[in-house]
PDB file of N, CA and C in Angstrom:
ATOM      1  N   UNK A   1     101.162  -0.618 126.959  1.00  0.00           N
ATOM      2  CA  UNK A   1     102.170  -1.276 127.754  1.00  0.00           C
ATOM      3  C   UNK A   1     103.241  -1.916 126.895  1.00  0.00           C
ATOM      4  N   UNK A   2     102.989  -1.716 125.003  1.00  0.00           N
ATOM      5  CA  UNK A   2     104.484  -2.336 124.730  1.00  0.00           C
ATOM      6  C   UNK A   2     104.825  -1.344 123.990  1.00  0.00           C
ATOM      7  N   UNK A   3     106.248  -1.942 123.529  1.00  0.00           N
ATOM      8  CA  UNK A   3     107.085  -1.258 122.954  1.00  0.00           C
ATOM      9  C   UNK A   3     107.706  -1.485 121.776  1.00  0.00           C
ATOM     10  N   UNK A   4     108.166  -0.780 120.843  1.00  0.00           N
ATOM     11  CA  UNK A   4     108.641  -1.701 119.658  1.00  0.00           C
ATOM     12  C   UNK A   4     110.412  -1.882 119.980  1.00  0.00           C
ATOM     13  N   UNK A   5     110.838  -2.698 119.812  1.00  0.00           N
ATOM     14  CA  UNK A   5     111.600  -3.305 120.210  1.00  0.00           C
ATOM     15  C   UNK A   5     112.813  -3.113 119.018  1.00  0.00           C
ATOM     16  N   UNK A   6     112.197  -3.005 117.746  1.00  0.00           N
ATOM     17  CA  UNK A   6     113.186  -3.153 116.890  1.00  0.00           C
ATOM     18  C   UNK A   6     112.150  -1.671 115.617  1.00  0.00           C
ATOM     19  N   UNK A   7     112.940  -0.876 115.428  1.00  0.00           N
ATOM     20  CA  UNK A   7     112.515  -0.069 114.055  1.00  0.00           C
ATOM     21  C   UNK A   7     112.343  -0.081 113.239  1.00  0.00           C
ATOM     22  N   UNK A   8     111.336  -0.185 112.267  1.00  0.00           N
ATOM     23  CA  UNK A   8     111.649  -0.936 110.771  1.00  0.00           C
ATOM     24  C   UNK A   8     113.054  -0.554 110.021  1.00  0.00           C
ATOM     25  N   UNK A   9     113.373  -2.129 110.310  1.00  0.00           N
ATOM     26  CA  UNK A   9     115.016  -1.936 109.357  1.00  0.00           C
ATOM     27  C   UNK A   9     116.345  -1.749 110.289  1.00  0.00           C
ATOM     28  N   UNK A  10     115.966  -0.936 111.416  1.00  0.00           N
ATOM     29  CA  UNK A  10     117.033  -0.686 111.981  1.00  0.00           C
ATOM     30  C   UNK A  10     117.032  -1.836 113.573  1.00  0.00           C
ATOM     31  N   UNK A  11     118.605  -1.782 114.304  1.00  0.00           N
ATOM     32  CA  UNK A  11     118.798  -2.631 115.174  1.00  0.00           C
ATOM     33  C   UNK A  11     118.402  -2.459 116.585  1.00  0.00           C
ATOM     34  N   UNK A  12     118.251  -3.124 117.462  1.00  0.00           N
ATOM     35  CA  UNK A  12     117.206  -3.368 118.631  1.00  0.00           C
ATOM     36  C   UNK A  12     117.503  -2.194 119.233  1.00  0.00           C
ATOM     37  N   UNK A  13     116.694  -1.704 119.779  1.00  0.00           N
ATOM     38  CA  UNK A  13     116.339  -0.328 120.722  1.00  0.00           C
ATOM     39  C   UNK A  13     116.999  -0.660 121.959  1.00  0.00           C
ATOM     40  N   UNK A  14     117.820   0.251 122.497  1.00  0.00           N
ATOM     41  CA  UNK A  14     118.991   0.209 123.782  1.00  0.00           C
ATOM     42  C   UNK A  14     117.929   0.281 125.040  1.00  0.00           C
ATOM     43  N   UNK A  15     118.028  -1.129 126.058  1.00  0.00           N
ATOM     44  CA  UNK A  15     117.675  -1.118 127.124  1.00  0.00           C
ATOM     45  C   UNK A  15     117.797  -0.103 127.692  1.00  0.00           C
ATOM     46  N   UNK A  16     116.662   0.570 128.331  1.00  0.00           N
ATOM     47  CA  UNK A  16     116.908   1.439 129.408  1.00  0.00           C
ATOM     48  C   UNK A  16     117.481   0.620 130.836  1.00  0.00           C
ATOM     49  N   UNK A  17     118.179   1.877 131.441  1.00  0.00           N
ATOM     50  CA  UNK A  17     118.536   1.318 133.001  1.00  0.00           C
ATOM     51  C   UNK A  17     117.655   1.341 133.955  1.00  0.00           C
ATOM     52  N   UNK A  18     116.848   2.004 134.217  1.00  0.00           N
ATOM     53  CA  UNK A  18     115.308   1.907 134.761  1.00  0.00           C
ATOM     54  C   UNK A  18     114.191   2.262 133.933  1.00  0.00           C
ATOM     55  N   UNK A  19     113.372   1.442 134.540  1.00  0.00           N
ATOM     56  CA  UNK A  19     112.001   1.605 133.865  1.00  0.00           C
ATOM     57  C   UNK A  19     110.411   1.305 135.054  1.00  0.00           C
ATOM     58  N   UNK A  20     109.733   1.792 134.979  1.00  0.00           N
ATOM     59  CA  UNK A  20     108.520   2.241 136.064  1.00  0.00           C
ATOM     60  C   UNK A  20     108.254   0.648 135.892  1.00  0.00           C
ATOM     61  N   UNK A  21     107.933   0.219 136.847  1.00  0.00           N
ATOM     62  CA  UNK A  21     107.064  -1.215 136.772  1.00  0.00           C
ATOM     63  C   UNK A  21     105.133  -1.008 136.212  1.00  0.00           C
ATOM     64  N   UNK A  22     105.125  -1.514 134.975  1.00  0.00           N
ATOM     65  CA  UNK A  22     103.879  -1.882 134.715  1.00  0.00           C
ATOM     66  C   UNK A  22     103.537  -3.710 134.751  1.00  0.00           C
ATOM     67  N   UNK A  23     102.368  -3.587 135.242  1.00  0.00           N
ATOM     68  CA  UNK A  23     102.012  -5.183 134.935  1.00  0.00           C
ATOM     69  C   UNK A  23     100.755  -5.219 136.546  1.00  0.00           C
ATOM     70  N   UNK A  24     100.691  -6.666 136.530  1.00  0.00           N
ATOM     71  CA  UNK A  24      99.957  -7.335 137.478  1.00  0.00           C
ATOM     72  C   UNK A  24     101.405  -7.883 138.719  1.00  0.00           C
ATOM     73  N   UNK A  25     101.830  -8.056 139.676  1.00  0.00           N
ATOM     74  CA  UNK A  25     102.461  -8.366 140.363  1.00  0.00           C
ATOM     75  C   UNK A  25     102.727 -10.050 140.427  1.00  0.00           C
ATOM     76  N   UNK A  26     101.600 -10.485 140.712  1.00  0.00           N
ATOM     77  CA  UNK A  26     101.620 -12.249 140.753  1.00  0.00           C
ATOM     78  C   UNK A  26     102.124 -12.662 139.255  1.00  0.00           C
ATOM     79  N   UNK A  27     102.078 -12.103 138.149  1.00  0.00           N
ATOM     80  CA  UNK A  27     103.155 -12.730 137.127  1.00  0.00           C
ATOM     81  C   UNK A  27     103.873 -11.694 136.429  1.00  0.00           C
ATOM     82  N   UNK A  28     104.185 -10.844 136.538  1.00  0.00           N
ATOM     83  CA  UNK A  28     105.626  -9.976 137.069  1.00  0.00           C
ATOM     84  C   UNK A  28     106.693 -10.506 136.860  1.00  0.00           C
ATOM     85  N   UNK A  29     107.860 -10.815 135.585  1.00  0.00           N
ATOM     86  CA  UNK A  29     109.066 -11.573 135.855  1.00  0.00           C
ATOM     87  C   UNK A  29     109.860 -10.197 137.025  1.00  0.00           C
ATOM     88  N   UNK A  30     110.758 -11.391 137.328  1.00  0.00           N
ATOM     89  CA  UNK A  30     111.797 -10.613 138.383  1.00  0.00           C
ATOM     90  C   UNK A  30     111.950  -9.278 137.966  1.00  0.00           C
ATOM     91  N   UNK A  31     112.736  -9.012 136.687  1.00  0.00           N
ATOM     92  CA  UNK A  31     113.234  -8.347 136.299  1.00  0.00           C
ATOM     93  C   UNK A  31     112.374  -6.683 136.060  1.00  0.00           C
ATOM     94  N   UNK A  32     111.189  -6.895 135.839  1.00  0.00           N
ATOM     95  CA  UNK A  32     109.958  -5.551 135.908  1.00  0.00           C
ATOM     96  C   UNK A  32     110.085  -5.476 137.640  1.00  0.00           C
ATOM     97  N   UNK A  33     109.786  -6.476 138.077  1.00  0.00           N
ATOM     98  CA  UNK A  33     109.563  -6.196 139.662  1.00  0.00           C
ATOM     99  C   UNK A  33     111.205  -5.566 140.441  1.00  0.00           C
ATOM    100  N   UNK A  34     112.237  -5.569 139.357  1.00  0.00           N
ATOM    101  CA  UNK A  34     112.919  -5.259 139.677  1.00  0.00           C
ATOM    102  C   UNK A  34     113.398  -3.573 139.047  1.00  0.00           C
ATOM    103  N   UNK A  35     112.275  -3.301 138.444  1.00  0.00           N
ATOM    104  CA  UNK A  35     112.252  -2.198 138.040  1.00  0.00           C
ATOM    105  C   UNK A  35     113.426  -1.808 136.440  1.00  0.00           C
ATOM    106  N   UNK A  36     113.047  -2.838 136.003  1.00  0.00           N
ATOM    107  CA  UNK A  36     114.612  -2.939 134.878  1.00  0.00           C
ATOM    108  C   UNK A  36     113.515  -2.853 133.539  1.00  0.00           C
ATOM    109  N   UNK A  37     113.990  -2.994 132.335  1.00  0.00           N
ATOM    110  CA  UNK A  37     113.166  -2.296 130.922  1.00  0.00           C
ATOM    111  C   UNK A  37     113.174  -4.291 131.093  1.00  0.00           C
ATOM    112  N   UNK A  38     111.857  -4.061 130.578  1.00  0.00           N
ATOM    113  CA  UNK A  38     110.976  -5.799 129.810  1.00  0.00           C
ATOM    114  C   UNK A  38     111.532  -5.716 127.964  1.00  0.00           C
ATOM    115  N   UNK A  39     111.702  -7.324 128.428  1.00  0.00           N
ATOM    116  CA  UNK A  39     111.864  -7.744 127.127  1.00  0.00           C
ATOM    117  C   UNK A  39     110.919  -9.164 126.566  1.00  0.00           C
ATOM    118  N   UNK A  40     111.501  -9.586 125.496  1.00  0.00           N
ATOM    119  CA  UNK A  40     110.794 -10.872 125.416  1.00  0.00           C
ATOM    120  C   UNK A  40     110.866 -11.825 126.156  1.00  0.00           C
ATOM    121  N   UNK A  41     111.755 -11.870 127.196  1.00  0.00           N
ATOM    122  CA  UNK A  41     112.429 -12.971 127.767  1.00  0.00           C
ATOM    123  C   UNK A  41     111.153 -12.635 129.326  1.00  0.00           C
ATOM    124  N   UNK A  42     110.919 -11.620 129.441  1.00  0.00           N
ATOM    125  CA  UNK A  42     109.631 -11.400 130.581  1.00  0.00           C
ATOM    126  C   UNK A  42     108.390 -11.796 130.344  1.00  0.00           C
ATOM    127  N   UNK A  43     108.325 -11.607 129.039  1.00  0.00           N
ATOM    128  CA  UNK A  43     107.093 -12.211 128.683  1.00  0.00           C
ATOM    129  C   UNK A  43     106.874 -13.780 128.558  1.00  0.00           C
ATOM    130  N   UNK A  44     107.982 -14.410 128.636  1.00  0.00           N
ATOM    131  CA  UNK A  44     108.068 -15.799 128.784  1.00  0.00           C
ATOM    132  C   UNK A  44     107.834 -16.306 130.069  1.00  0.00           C
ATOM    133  N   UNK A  45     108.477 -15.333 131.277  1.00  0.00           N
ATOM    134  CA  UNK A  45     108.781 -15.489 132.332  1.00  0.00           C
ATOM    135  C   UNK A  45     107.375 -15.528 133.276  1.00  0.00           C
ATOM    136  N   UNK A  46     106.672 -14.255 132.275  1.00  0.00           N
ATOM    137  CA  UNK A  46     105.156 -14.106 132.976  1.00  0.00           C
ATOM    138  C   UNK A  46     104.397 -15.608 132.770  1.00  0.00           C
ATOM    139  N   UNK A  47     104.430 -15.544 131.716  1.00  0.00           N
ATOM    140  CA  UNK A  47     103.527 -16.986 130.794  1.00  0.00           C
ATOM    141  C   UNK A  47     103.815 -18.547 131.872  1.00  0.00           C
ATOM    142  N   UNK A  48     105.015 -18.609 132.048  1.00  0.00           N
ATOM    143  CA  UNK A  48     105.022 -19.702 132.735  1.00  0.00           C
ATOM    144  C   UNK A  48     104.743 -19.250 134.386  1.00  0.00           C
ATOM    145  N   UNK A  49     104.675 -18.548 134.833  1.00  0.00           N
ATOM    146  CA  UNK A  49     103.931 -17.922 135.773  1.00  0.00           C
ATOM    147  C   UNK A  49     102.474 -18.580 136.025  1.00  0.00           C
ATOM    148  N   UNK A  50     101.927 -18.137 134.611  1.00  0.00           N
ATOM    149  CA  UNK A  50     100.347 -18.170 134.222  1.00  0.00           C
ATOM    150  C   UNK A  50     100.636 -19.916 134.057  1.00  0.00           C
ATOM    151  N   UNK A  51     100.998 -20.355 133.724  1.00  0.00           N
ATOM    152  CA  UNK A  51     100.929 -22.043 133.259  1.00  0.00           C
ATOM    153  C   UNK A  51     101.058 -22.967 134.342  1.00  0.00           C
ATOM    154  N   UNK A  52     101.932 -22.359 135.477  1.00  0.00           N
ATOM    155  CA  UNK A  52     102.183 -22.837 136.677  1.00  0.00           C
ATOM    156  C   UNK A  52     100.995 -23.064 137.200  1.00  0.00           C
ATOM    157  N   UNK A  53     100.156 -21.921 137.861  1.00  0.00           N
ATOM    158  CA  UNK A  53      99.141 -21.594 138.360  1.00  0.00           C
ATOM    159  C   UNK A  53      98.101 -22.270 137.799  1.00  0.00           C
ATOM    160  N   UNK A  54      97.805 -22.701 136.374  1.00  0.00           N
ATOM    161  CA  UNK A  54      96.703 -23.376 135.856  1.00  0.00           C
ATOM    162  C   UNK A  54      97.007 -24.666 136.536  1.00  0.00           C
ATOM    163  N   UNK A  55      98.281 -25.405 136.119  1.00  0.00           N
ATOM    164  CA  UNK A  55      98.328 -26.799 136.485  1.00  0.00           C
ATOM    165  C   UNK A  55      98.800 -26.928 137.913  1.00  0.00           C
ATOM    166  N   UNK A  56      98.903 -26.254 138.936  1.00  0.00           N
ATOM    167  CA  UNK A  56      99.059 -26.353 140.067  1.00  0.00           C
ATOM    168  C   UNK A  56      97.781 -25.903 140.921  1.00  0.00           C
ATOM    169  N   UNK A  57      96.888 -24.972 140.206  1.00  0.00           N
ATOM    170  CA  UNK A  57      95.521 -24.740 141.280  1.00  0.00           C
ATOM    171  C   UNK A  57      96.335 -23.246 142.026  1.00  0.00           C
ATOM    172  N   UNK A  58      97.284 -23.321 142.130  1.00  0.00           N
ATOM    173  CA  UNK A  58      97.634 -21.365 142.721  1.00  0.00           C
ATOM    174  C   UNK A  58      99.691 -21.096 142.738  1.00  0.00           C
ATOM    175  N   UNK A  59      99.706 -19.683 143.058  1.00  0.00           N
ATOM    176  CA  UNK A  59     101.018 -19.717 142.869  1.00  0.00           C
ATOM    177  C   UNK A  59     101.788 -19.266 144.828  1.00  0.00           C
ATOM    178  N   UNK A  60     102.592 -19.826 144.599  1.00  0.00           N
ATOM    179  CA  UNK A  60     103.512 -19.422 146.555  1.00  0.00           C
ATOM    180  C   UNK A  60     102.856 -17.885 146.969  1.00  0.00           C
ATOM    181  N   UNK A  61     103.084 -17.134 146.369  1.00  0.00           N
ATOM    182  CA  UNK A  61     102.960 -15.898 146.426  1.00  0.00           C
ATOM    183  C   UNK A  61     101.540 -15.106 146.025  1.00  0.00           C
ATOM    184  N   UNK A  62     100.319 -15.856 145.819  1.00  0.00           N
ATOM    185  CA  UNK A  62      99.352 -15.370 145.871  1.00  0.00           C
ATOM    186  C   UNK A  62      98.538 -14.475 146.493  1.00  0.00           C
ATOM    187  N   UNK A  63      98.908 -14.647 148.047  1.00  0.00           N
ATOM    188  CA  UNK A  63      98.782 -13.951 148.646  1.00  0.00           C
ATOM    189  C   UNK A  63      99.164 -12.675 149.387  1.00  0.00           C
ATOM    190  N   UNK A  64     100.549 -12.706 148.732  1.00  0.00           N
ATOM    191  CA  UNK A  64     101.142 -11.412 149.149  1.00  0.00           C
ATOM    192  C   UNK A  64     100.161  -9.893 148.552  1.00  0.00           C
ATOM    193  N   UNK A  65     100.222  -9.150 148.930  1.00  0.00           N
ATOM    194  CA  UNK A  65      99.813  -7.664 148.380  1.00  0.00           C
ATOM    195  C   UNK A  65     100.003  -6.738 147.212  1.00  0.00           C
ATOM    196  N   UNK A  66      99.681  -6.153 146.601  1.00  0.00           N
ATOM    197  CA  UNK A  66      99.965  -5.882 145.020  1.00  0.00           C
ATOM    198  C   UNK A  66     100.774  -5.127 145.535  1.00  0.00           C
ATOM    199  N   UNK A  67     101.181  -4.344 146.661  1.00  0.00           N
ATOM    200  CA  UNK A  67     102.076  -3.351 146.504  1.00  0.00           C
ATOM    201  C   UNK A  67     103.669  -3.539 147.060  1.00  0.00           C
ATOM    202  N   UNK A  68     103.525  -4.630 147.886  1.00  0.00           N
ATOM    203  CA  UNK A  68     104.362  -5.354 148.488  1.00  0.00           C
ATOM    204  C   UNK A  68     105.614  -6.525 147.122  1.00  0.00           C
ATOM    205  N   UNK A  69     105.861  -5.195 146.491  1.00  0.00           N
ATOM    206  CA  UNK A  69     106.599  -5.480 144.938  1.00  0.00           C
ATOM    207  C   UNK A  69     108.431  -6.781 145.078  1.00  0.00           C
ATOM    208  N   UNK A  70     108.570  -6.021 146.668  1.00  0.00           N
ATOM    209  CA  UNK A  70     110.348  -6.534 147.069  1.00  0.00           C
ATOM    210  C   UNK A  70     109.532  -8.100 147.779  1.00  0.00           C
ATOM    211  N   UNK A  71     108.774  -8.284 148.357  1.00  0.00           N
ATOM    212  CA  UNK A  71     108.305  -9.854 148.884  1.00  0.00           C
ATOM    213  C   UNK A  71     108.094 -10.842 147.220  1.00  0.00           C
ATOM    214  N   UNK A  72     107.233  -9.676 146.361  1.00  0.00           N
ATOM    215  CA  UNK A  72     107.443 -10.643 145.310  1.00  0.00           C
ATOM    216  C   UNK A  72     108.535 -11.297 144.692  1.00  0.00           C
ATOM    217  N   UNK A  73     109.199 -10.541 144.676  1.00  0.00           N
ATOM    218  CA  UNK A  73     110.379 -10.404 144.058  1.00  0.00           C
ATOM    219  C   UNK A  73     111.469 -12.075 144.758  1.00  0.00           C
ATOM    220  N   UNK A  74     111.470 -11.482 146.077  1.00  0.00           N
ATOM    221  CA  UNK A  74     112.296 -12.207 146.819  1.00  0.00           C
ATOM    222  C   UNK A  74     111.901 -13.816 146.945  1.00  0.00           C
ATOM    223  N   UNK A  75     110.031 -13.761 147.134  1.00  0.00           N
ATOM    224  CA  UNK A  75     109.550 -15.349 146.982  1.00  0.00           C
ATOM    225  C   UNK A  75     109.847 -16.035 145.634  1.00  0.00           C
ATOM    226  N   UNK A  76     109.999 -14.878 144.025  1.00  0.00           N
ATOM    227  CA  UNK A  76     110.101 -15.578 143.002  1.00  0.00           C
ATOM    228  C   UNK A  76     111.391 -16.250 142.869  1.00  0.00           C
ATOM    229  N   UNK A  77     112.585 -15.352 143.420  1.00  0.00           N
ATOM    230  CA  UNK A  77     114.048 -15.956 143.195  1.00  0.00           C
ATOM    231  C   UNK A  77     113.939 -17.118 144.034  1.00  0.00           C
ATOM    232  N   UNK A  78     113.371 -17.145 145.213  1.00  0.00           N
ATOM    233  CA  UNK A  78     113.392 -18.562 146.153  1.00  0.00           C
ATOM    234  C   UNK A  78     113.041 -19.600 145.233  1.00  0.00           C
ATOM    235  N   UNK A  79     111.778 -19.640 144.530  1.00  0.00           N
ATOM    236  CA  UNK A  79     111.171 -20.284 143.818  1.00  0.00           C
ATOM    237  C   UNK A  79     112.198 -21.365 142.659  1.00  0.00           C
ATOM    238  N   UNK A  80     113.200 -20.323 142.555  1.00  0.00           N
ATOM    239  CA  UNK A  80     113.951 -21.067 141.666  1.00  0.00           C
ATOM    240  C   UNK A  80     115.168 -21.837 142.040  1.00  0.00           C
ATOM    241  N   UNK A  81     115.376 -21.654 143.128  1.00  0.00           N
ATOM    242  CA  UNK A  81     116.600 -22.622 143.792  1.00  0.00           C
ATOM    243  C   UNK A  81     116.042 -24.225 143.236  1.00  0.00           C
ATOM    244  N   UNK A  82     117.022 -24.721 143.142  1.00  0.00           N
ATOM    245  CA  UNK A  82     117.122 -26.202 142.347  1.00  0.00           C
ATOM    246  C   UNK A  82     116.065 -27.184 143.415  1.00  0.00           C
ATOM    247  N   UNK A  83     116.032 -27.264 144.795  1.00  0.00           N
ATOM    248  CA  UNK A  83     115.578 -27.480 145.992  1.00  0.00           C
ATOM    249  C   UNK A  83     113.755 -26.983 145.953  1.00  0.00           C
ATOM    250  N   UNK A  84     113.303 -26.613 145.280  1.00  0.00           N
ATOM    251  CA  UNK A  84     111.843 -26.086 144.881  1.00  0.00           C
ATOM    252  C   UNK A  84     111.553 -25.800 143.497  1.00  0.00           C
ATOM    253  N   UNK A  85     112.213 -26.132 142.390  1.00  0.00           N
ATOM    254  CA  UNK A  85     111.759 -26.551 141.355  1.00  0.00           C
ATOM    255  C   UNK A  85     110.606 -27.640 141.447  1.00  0.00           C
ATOM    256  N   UNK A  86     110.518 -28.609 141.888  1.00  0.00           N
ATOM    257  CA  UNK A  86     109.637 -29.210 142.109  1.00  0.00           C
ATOM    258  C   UNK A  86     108.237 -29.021 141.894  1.00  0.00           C
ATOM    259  N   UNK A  87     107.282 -28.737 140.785  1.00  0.00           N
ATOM    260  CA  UNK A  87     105.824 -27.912 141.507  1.00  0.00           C
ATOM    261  C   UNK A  87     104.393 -29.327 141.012  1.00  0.00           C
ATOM    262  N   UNK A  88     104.787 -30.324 140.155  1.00  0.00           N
ATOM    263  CA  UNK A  88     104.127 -31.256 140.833  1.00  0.00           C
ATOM    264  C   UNK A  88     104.774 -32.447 140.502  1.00  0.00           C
ATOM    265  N   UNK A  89     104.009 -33.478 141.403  1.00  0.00           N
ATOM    266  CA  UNK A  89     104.840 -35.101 141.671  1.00  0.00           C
ATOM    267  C   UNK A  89     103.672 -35.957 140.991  1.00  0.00           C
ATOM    268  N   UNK A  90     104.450 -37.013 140.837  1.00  0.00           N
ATOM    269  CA  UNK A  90     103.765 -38.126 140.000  1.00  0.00           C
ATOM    270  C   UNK A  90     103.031 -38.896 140.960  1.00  0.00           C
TER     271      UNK A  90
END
């Protein structure tokens, strides 16, 4: 599932414009679920995914369906409106 990103010596390997979605769905950055080439910046995206879920006990979208890829998608961008940043209180 990875890729080398950079060649020995030579400069970063040209994003593809599509790319097949691999992964788990529930931490999935947008951008795989959006069917676009992963970078490092997804793998960050997953991680706090995963970090959320530890210190919160579960994530909004847990329950949606592994195949049901566009609900993920659509609950994660919600997620980020300034208005639900919020995920715990003092």
């Amino acid at each position: 599932m990875s890729l080398m990103f950079r060649a020995e010596g030579k400069d970063l390997r040209l994003e593809r414009e599509q790319a097949a979605f691999r992964g788990t769905p529930r931490y999935a950055s947008i951008a795989a679920l959006s069917m676009k080439e992963q970078s490092r910046k997804d793998d960050l995206e997953s991680w706090w995914y995963m970090i959320v879920e530890l210190m919160v006990g579960h994530l909004p979208w847990q329950d949606v369906q592994r195949n049901h890829l566009e609900e993920f998608k659509t609950m994660k961008k919600n997620v980020r409106q300034p208005k639900n940043l919020k995920i715990v209180s003092n």
